[in-house]
C-alpha atoms as a PDB file:
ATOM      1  CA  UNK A   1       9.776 -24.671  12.827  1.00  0.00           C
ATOM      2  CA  UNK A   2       6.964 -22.547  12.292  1.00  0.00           C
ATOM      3  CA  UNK A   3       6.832 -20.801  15.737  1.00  0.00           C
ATOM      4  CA  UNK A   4      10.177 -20.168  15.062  1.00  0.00           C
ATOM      5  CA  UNK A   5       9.852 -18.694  12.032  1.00  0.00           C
ATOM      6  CA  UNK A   6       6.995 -16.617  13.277  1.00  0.00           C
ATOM      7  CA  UNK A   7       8.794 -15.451  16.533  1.00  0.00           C
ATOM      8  CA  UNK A   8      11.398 -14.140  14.376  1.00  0.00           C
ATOM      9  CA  UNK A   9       9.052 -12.076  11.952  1.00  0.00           C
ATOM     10  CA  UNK A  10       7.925 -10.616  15.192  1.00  0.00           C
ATOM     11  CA  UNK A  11      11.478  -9.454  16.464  1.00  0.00           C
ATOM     12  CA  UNK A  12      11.900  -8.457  12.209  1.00  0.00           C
ATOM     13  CA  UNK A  13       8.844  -6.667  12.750  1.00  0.00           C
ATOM     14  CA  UNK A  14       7.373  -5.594  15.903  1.00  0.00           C
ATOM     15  CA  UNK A  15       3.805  -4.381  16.090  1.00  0.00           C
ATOM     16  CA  UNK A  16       2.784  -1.275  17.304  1.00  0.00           C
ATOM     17  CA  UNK A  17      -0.200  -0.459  18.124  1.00  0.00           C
ATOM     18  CA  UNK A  18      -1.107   3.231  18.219  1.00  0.00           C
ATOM     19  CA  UNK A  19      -4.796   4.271  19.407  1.00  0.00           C
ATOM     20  CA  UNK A  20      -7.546   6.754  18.198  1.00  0.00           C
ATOM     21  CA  UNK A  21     -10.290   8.304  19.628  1.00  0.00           C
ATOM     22  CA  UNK A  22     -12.340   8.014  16.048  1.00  0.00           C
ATOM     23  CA  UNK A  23     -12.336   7.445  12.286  1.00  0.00           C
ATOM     24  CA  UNK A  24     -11.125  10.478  11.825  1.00  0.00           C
ATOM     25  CA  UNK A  25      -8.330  10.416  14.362  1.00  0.00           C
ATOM     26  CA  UNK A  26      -7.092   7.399  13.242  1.00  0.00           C
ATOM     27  CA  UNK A  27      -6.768   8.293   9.481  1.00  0.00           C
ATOM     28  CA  UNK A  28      -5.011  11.485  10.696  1.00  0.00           C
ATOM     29  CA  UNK A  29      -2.095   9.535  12.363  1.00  0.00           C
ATOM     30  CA  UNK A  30      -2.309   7.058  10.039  1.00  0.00           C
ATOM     31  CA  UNK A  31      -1.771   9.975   7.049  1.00  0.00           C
ATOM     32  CA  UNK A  32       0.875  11.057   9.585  1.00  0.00           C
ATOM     33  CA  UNK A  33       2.801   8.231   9.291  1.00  0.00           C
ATOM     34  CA  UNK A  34       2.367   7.559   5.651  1.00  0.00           C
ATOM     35  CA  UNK A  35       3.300  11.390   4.998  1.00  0.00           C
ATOM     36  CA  UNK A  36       6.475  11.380   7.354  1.00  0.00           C
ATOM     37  CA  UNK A  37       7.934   8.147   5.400  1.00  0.00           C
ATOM     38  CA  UNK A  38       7.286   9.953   2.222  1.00  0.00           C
ATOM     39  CA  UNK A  39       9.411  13.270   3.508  1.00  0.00           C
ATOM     40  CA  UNK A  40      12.278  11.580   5.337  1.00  0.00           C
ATOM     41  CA  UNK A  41      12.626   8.795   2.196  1.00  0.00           C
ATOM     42  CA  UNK A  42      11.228  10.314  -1.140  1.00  0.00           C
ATOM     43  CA  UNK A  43      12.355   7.133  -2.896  1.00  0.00           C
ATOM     44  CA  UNK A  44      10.394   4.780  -0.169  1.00  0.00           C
ATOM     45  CA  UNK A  45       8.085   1.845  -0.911  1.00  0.00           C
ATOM     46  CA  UNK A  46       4.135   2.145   0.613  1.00  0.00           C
ATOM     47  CA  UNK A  47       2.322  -1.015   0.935  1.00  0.00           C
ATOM     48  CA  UNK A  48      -1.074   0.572   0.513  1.00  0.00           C
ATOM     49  CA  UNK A  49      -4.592  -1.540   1.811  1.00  0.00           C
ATOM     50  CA  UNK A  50      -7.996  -0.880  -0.029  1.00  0.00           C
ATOM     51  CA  UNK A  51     -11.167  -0.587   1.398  1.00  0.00           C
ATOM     52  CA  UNK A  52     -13.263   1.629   3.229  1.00  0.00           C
ATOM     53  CA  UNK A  53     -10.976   1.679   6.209  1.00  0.00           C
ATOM     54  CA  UNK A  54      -7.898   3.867   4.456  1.00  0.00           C
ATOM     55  CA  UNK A  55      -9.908   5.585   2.283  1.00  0.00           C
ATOM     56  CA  UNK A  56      -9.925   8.730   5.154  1.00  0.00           C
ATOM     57  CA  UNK A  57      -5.790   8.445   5.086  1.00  0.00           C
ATOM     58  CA  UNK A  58      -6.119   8.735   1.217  1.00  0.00           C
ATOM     59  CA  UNK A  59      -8.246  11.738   1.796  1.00  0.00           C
ATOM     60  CA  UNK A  60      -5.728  13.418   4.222  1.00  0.00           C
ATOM     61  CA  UNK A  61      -2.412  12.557   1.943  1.00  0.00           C
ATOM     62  CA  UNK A  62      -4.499  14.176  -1.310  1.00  0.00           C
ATOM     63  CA  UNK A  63      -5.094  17.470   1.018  1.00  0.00           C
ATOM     64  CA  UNK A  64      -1.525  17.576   2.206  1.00  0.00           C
ATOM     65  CA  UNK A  65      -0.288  17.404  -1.499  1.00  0.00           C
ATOM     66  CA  UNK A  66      -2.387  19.606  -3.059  1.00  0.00           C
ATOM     67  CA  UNK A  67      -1.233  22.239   0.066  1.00  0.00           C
ATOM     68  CA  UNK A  68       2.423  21.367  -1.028  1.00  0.00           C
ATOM     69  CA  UNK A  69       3.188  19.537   1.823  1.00  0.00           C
ATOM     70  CA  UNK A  70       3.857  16.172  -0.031  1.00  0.00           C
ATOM     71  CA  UNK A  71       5.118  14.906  -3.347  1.00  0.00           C
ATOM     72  CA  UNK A  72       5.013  11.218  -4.723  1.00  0.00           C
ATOM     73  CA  UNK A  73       7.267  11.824  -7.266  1.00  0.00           C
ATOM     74  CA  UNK A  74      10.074   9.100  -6.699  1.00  0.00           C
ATOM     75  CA  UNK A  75       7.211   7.360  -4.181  1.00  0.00           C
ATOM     76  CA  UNK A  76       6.783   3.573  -5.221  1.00  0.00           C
ATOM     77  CA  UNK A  77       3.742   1.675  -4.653  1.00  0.00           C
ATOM     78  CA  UNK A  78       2.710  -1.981  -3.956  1.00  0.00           C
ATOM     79  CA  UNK A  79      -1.370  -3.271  -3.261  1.00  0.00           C
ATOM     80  CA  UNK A  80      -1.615  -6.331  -2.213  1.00  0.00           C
ATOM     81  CA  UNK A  81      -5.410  -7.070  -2.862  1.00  0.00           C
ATOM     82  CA  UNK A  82      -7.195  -7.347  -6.586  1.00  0.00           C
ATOM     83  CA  UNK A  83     -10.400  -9.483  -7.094  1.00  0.00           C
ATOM     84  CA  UNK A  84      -9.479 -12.595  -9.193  1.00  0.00           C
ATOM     85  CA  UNK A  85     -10.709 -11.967 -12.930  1.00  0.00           C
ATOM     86  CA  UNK A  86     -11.639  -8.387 -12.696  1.00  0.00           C
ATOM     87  CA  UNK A  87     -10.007  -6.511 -15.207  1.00  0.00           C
ATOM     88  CA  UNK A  88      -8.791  -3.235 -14.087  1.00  0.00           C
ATOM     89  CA  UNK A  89     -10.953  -1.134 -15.658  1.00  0.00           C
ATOM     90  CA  UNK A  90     -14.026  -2.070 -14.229  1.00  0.00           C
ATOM     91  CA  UNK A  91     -15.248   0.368 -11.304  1.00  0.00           C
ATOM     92  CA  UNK A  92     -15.221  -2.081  -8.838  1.00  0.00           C
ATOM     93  CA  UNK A  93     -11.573  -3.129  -9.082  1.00  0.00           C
ATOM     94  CA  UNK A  94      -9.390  -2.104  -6.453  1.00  0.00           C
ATOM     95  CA  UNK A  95      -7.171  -0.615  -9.087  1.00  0.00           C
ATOM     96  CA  UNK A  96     -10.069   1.779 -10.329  1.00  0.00           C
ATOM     97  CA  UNK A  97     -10.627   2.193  -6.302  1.00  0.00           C
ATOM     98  CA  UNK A  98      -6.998   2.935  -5.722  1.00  0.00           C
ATOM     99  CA  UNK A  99      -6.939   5.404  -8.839  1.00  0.00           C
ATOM    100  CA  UNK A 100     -10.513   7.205  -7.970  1.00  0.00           C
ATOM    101  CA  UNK A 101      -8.988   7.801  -4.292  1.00  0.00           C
ATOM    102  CA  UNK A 102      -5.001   8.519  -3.957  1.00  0.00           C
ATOM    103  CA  UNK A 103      -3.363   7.442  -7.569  1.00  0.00           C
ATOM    104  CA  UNK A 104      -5.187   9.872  -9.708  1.00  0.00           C
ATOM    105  CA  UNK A 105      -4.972  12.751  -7.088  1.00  0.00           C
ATOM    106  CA  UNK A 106      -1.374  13.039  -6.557  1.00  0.00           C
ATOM    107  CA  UNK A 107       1.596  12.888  -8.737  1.00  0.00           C
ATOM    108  CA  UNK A 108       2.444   9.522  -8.528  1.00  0.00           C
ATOM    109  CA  UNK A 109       4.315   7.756 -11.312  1.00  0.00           C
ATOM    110  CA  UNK A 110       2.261   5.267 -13.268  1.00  0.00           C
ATOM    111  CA  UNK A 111       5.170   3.035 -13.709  1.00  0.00           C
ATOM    112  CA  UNK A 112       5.615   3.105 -10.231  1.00  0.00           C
ATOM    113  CA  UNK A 113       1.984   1.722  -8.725  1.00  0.00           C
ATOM    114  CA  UNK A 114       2.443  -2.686  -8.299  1.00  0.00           C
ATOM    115  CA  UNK A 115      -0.976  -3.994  -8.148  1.00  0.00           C
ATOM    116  CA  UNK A 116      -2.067  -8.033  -8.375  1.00  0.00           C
ATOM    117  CA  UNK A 117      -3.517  -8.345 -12.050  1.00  0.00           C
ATOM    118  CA  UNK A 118      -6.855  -9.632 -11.636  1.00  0.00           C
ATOM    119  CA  UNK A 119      -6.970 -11.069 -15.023  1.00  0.00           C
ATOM    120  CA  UNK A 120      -3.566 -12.988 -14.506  1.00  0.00           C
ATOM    121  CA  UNK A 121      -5.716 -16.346 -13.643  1.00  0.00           C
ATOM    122  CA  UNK A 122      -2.331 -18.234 -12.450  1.00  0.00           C
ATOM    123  CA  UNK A 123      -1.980 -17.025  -8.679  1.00  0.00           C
ATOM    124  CA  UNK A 124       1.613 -18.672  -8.356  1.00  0.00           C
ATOM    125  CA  UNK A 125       2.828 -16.455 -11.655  1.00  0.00           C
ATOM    126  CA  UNK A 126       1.919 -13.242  -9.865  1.00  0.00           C
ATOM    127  CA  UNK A 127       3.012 -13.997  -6.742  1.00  0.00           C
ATOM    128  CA  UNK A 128       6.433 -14.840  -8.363  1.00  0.00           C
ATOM    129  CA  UNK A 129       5.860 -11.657 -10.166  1.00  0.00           C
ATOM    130  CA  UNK A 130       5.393  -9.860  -6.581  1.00  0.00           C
ATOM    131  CA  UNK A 131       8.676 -11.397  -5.403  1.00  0.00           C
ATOM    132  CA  UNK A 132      10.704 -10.127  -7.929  1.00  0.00           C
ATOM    133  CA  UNK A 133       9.051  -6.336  -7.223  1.00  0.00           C
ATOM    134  CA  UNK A 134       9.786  -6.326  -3.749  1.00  0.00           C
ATOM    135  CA  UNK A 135      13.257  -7.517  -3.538  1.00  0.00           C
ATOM    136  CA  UNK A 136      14.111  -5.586  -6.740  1.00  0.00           C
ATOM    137  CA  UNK A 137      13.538  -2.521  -5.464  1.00  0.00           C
ATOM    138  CA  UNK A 138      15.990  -2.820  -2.904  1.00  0.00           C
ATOM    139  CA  UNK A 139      14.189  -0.557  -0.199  1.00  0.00           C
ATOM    140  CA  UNK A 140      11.476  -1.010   2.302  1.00  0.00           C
ATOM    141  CA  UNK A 141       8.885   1.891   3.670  1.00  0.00           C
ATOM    142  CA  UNK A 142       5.986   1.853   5.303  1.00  0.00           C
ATOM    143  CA  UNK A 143       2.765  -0.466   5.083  1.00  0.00           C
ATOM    144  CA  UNK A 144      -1.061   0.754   5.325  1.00  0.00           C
ATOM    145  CA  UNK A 145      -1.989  -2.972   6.344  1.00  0.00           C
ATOM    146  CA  UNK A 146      -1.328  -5.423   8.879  1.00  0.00           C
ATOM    147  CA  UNK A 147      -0.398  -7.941   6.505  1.00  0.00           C
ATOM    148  CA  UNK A 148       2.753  -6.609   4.776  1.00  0.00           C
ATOM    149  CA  UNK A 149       5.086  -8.383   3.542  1.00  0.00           C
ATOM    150  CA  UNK A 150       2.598 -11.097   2.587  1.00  0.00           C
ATOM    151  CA  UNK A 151       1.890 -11.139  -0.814  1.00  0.00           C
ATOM    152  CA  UNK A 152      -1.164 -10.599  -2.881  1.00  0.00           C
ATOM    153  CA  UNK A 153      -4.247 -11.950  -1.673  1.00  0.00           C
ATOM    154  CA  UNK A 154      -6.737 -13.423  -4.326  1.00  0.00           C
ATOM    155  CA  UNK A 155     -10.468 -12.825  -3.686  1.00  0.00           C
END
């Protein structure tokens, strides 16, 4: 049953694997991707990753807004990381790290950023929570990570 169930997320969802000569390539096609979504489907849903690995992406989609070339106006956003009792606040947070490198830079829509609550101690509650967001929103987009459309993971 499971093989099954994975072989048909695969055909759902086929991989692609594009390659980069360097950081900076990489964030560049990555931004490209990100950016094009954004223009062809104002309304569309990122799954964004944290870490130091997008934060070069970030950079690029901040640039290409404050040129004019992109606005997050209707854009809608779902993390799917948060440290587990971290309130969101504190620097460290990957809400504060999501807000210090894309969230605060561009005109997104407060209401429209879907982060894990780190203080929300009952995992199964936000998950639940993160399965009414998705299917509510009745679109899908593009994802920054190789794990969408898992659901949030708990550090």
């Amino acid at each position: 049953m499971a093989v099954r169930a994975q072989k048909k997320n695969k055909e759902m969802f086929p991989m692609k694997i594009i390659r980069a000569k360097d950081y900076y390539d990489m964030s560049r096609k990555a931004a490209n991707i990100i950016s094009a979504q954004v223009i062809m489907k104002p309304n569309c849903v990122l799954g964004l990753a944290t870490g130091g690995t997008p934060v070069g992406t970030y950079k690029q989609l901040v640039e290409w807004y404050n040129k004019g070339d992109l606005d997050f106006a209707e854009v809608n956003t779902v993390n799917l990381d948060e440290y587990r009792g971290l309130p969101r606040e504190h620097p460290e947070s990957y809400w504060s790290f999501m807000h210090r490198n894309l969230f605060d830079l561009v005109n997104i829509r407060p209401e429209a950023i879907h982060m894990p609550a780190g203080t929300n101690m009952d995992a199964a509650a936000e998950c639940s929570h993160y399965d009414e967001i998705y299917p509510a929103s009745g679109r899908r987009g593009s994802a920054a990570a190789g794990h969408w459309p898992r659901w949030p993971h708990w550090l």
